[in-house]
PDB file of N, CA and C in Angstrom:
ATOM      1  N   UNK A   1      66.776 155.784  68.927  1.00  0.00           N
ATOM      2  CA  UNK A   1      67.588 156.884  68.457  1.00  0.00           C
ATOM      3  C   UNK A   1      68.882 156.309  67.890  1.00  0.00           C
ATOM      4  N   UNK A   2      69.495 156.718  66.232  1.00  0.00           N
ATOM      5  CA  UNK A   2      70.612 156.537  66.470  1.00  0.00           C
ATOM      6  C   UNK A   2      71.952 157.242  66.514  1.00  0.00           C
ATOM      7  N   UNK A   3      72.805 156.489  66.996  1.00  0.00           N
ATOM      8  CA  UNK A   3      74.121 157.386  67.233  1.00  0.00           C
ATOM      9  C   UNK A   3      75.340 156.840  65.907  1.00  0.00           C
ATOM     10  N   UNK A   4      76.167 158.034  66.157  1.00  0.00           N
ATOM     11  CA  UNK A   4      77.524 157.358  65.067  1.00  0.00           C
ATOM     12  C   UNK A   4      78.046 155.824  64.859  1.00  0.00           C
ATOM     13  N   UNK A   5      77.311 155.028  65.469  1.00  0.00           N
ATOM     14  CA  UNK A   5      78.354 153.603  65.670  1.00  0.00           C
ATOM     15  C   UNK A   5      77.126 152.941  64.884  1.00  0.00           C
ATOM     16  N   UNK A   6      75.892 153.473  64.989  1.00  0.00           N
ATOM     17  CA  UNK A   6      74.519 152.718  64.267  1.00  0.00           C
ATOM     18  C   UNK A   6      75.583 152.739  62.669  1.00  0.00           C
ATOM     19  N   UNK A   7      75.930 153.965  62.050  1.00  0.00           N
ATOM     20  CA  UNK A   7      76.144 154.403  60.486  1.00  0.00           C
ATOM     21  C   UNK A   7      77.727 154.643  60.624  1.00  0.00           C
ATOM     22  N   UNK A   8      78.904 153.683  60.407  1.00  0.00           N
ATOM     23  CA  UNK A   8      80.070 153.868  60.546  1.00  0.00           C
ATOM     24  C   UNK A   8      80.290 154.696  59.238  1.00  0.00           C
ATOM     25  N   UNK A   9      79.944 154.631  58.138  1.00  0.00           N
ATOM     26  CA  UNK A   9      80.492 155.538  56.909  1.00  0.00           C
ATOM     27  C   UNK A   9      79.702 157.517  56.774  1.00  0.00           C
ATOM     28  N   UNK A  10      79.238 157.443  58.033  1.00  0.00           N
ATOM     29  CA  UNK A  10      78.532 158.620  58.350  1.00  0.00           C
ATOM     30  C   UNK A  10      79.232 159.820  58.652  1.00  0.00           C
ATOM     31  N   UNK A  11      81.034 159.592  58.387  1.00  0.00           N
ATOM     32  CA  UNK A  11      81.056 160.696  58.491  1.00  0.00           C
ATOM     33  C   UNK A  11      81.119 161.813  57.284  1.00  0.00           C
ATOM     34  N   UNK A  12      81.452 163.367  58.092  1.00  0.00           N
ATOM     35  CA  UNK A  12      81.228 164.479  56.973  1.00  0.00           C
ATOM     36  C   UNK A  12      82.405 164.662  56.535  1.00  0.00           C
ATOM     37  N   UNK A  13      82.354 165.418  55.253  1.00  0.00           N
ATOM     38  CA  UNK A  13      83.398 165.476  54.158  1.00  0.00           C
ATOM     39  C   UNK A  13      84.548 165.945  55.002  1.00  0.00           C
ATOM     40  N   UNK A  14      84.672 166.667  55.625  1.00  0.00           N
ATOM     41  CA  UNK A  14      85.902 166.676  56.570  1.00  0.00           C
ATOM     42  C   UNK A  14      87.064 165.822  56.907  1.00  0.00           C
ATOM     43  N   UNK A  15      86.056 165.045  57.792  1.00  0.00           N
ATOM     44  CA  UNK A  15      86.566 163.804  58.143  1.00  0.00           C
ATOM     45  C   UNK A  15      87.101 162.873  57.504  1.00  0.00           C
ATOM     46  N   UNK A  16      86.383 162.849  56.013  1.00  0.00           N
ATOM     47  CA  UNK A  16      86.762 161.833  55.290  1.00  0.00           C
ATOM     48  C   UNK A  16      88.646 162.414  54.548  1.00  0.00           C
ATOM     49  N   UNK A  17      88.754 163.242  54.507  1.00  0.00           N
ATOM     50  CA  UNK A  17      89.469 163.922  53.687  1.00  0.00           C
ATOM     51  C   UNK A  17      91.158 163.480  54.132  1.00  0.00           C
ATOM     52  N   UNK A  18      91.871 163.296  53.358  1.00  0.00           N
ATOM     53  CA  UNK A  18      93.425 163.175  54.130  1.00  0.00           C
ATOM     54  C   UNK A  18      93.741 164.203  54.788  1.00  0.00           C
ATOM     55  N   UNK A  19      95.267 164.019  55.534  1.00  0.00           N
ATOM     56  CA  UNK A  19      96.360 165.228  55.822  1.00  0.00           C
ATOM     57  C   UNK A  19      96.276 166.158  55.046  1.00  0.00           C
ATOM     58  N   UNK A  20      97.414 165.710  53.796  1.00  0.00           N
ATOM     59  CA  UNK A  20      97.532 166.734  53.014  1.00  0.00           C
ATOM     60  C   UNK A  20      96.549 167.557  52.132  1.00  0.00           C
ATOM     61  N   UNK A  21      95.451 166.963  52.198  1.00  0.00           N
ATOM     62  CA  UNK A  21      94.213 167.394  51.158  1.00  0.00           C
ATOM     63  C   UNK A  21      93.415 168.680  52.077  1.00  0.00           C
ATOM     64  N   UNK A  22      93.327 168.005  53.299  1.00  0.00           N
ATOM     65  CA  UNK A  22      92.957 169.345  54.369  1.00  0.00           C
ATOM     66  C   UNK A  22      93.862 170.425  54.469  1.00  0.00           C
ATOM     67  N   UNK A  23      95.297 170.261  54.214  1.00  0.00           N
ATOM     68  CA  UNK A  23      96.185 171.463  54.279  1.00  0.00           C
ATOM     69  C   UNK A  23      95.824 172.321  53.184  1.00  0.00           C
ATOM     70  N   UNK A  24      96.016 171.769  51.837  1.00  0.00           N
ATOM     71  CA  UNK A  24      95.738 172.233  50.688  1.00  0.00           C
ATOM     72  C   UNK A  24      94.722 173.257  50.888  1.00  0.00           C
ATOM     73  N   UNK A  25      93.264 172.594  51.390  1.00  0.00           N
ATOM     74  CA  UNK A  25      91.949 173.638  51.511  1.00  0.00           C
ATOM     75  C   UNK A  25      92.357 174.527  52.593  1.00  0.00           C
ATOM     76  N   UNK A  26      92.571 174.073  53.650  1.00  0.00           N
ATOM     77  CA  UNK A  26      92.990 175.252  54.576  1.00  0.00           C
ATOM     78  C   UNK A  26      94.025 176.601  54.161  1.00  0.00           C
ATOM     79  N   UNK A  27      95.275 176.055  53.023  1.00  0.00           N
ATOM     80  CA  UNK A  27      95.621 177.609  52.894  1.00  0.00           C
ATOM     81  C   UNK A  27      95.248 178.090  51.449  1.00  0.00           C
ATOM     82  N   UNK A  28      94.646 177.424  50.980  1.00  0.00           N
ATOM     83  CA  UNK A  28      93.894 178.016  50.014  1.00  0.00           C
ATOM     84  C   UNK A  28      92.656 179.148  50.243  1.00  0.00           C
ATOM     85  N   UNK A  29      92.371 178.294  51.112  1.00  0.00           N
ATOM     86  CA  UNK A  29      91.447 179.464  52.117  1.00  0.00           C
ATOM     87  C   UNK A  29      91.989 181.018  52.505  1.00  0.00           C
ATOM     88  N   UNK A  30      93.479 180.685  52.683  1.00  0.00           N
ATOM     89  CA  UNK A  30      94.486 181.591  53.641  1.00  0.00           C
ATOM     90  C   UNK A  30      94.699 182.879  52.371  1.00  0.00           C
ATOM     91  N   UNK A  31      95.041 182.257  51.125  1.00  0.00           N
ATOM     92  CA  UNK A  31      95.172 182.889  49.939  1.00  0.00           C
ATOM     93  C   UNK A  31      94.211 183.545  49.570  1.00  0.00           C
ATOM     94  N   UNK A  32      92.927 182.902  49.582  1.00  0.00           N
ATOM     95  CA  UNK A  32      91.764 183.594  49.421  1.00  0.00           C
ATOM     96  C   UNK A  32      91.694 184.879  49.665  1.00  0.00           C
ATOM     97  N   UNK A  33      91.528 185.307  51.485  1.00  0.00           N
ATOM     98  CA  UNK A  33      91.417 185.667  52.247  1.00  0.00           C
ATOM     99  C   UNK A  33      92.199 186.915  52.149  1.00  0.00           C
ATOM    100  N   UNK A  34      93.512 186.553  51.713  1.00  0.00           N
ATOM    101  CA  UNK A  34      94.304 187.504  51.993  1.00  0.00           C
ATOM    102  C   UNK A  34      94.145 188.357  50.590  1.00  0.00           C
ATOM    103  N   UNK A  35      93.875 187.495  49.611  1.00  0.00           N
ATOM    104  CA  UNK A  35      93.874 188.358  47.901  1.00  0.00           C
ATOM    105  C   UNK A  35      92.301 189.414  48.662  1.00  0.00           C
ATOM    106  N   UNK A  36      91.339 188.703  49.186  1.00  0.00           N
ATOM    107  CA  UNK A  36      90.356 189.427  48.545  1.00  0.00           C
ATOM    108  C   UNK A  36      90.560 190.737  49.688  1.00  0.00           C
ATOM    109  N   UNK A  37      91.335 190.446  50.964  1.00  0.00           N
ATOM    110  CA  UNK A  37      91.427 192.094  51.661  1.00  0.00           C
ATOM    111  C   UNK A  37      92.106 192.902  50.553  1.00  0.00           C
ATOM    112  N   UNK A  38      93.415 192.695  50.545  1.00  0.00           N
ATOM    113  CA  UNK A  38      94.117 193.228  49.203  1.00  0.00           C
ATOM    114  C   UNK A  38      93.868 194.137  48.473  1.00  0.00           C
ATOM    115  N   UNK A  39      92.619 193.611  47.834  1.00  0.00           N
ATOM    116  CA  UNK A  39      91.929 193.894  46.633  1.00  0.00           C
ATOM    117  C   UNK A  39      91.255 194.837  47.368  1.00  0.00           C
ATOM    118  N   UNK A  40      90.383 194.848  48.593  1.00  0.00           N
ATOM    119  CA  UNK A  40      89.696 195.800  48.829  1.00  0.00           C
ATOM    120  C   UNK A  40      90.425 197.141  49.590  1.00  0.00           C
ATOM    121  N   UNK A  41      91.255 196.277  50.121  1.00  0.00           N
ATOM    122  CA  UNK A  41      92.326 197.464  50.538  1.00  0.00           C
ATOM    123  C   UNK A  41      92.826 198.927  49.485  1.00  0.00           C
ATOM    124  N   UNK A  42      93.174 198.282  48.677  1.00  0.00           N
ATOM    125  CA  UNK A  42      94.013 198.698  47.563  1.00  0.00           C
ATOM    126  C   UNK A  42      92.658 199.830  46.633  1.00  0.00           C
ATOM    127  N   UNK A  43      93.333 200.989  46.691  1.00  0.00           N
ATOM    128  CA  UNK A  43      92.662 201.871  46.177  1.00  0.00           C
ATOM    129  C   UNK A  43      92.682 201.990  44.455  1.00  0.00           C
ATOM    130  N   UNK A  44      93.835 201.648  43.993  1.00  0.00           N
ATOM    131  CA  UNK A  44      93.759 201.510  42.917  1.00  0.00           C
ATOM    132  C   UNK A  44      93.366 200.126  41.849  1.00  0.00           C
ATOM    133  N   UNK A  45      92.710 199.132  42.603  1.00  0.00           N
ATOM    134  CA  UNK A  45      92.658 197.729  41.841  1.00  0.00           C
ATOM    135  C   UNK A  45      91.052 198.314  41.846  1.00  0.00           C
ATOM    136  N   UNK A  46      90.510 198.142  41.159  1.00  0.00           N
ATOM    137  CA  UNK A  46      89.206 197.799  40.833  1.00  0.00           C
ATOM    138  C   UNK A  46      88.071 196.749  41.155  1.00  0.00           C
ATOM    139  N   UNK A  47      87.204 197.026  42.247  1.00  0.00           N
ATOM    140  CA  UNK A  47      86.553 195.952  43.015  1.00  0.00           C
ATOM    141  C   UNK A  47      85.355 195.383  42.176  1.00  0.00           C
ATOM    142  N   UNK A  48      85.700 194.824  41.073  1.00  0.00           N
ATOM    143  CA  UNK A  48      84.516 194.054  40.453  1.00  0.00           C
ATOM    144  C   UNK A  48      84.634 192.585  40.337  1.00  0.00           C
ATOM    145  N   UNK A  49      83.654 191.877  39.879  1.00  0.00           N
ATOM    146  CA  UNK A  49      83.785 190.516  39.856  1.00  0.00           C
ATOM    147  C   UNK A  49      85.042 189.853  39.446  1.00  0.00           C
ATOM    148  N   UNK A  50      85.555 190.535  38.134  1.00  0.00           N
ATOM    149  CA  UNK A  50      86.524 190.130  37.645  1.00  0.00           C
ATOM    150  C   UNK A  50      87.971 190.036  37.610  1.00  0.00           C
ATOM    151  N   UNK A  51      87.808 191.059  38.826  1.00  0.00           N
ATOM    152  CA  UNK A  51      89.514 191.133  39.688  1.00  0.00           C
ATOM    153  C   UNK A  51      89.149 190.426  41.037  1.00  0.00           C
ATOM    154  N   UNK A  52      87.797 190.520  41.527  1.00  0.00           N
ATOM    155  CA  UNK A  52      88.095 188.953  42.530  1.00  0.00           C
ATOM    156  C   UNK A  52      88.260 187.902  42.104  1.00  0.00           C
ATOM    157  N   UNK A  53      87.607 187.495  41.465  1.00  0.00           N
ATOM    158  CA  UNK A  53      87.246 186.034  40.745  1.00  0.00           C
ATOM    159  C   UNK A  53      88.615 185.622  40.475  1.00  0.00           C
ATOM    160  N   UNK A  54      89.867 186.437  39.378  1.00  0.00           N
ATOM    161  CA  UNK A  54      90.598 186.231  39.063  1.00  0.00           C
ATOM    162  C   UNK A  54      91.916 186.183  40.394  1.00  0.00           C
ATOM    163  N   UNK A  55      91.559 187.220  41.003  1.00  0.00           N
ATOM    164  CA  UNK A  55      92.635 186.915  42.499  1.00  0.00           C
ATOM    165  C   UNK A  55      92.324 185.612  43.459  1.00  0.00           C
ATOM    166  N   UNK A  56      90.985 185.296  43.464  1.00  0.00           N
ATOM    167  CA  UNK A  56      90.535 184.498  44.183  1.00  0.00           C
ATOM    168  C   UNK A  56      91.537 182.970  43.309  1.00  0.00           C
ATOM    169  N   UNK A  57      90.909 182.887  42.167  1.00  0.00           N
ATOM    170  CA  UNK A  57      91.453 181.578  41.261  1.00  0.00           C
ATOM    171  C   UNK A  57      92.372 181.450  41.600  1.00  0.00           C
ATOM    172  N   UNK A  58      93.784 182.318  41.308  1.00  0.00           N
ATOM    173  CA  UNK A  58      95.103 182.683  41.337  1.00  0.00           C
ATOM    174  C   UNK A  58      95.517 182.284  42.142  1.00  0.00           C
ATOM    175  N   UNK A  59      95.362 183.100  43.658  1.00  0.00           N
ATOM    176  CA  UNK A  59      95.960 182.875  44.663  1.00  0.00           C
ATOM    177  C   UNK A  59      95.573 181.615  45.394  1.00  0.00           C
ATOM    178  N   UNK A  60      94.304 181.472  45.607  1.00  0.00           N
ATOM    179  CA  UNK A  60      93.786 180.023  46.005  1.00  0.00           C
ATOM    180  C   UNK A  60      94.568 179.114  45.427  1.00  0.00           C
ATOM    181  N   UNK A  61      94.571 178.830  44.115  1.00  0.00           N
ATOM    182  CA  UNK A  61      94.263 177.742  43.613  1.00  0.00           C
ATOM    183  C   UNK A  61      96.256 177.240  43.891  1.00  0.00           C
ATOM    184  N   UNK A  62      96.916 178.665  43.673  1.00  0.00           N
ATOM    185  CA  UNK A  62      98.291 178.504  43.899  1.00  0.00           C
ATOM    186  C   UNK A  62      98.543 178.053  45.758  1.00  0.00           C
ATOM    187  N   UNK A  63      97.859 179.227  46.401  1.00  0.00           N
ATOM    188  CA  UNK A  63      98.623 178.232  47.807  1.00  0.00           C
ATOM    189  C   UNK A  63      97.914 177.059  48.035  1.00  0.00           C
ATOM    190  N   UNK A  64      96.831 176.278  47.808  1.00  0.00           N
ATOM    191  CA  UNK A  64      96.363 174.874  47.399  1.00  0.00           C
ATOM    192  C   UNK A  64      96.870 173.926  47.352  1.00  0.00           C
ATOM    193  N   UNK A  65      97.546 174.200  45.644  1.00  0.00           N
ATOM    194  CA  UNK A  65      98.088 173.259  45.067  1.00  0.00           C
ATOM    195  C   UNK A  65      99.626 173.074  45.682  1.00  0.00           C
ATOM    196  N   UNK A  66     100.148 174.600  45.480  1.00  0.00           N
ATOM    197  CA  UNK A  66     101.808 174.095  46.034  1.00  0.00           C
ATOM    198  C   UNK A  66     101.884 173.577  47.975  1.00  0.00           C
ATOM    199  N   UNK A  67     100.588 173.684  48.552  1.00  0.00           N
ATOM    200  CA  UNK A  67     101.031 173.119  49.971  1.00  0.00           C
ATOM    201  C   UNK A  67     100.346 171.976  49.889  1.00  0.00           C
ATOM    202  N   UNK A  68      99.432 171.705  49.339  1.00  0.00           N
ATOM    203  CA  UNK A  68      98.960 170.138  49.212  1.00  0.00           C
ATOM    204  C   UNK A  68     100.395 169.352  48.619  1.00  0.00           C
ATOM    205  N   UNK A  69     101.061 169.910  47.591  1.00  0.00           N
ATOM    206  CA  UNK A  69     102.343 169.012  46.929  1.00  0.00           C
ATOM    207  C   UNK A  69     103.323 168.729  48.016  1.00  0.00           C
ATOM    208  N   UNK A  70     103.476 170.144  48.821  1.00  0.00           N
ATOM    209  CA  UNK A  70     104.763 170.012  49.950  1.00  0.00           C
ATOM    210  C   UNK A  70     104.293 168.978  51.206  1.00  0.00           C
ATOM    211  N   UNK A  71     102.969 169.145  51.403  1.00  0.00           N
ATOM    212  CA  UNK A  71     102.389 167.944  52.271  1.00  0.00           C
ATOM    213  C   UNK A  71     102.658 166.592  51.905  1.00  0.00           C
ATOM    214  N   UNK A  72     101.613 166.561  50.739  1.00  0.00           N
ATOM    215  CA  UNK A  72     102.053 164.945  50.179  1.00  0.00           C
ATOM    216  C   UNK A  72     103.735 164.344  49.948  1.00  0.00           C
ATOM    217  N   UNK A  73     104.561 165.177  49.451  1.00  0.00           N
ATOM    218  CA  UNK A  73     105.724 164.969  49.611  1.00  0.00           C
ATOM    219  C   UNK A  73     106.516 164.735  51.132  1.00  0.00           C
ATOM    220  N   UNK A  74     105.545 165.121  52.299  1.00  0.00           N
ATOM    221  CA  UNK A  74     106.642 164.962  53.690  1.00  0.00           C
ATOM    222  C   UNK A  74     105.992 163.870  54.018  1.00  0.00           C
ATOM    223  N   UNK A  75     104.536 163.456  53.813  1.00  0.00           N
ATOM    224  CA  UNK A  75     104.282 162.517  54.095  1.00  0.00           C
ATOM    225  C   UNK A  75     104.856 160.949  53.384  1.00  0.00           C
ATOM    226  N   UNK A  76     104.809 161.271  51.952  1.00  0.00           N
ATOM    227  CA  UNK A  76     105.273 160.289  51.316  1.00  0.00           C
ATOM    228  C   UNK A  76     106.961 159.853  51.898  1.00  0.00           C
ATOM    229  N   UNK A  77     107.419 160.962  51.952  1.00  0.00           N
ATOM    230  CA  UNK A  77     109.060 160.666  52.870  1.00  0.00           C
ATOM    231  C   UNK A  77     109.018 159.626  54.385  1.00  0.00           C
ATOM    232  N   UNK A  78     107.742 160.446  54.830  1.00  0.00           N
ATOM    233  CA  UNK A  78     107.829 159.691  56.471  1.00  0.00           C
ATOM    234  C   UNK A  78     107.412 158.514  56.140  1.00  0.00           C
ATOM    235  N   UNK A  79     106.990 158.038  54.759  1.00  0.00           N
ATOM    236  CA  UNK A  79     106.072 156.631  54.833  1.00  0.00           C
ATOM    237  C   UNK A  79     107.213 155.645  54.323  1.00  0.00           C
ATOM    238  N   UNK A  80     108.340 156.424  53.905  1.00  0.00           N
ATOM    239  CA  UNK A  80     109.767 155.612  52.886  1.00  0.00           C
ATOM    240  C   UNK A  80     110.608 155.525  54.018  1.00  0.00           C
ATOM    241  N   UNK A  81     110.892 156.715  54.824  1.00  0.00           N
ATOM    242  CA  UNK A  81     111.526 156.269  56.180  1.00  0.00           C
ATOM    243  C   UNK A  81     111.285 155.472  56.976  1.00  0.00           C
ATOM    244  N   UNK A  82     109.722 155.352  58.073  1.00  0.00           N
ATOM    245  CA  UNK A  82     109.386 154.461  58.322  1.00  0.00           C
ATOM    246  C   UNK A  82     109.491 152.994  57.351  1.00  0.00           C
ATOM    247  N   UNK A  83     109.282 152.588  56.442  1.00  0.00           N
ATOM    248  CA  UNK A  83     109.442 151.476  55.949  1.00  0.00           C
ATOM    249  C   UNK A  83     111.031 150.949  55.949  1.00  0.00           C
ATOM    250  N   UNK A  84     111.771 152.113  55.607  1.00  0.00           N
ATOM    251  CA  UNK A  84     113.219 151.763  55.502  1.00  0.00           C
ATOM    252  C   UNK A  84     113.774 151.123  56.840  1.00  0.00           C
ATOM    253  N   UNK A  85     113.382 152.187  58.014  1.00  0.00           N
ATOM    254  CA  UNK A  85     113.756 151.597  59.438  1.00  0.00           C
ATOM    255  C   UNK A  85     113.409 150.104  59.874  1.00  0.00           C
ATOM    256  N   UNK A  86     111.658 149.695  59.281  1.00  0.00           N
ATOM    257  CA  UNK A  86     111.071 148.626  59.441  1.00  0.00           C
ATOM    258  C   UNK A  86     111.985 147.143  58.928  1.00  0.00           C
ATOM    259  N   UNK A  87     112.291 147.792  57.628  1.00  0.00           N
ATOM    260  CA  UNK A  87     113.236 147.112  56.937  1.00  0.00           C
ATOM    261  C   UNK A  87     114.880 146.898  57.747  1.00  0.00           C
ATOM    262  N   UNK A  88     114.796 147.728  58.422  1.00  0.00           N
ATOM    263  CA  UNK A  88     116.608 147.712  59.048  1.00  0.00           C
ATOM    264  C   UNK A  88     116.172 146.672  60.359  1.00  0.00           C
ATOM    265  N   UNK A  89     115.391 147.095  60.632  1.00  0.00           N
ATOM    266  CA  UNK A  89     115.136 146.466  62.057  1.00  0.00           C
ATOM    267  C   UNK A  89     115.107 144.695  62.108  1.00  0.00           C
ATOM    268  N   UNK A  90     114.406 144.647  60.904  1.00  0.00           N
ATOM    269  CA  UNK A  90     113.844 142.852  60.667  1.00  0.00           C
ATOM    270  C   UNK A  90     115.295 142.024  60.380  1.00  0.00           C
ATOM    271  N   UNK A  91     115.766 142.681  59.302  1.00  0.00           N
ATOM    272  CA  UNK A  91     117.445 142.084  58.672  1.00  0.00           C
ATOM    273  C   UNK A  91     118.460 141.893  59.959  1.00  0.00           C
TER     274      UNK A  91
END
């Protein structure tokens, strides 16, 4: 039988994925979610393909992109801090 240690590159797309790249999908998800109640909520929007599709794009693709950027940006900071300290410490 084998187990995870037989196939080290075995894992699932999840796993493989960074910090910030998992944030990104996670509130993109959040955006999703929330456009498509919205939409169904809302008595006056029109529930066809083309006002989800388009709320879905929209809002997804916006909380996505702008929290994947704010991620990669705190991380990229903690990686300039840490180095800077590394740097103070050695001198």
């Amino acid at each position: 039988m084998s187990s995870e240690a037989d196939f080290p590159d075995s894992k699932n797309l999840w796993q493989r994925l960074n910090g910030p790249t998992k944030i990104g999908l996670v509130f993109a998800a959040v955006g999703i979610l929330l456009t498509v109640v919205g939409i169904l909520r809302d008595p006056t929007t029109p529930v066809n393909a083309w006002s989800l599709g388009m709320g879905v794009l929209i809002s997804g693709g916006t909380w996505g992109v702008v929290s994947w950027a704010i991620a990669t940006a705190a991380v990229d900071v903690e990686r300039d801090v840490a180095e800077a300290e590394r740097e103070e410490n050695s001198a």
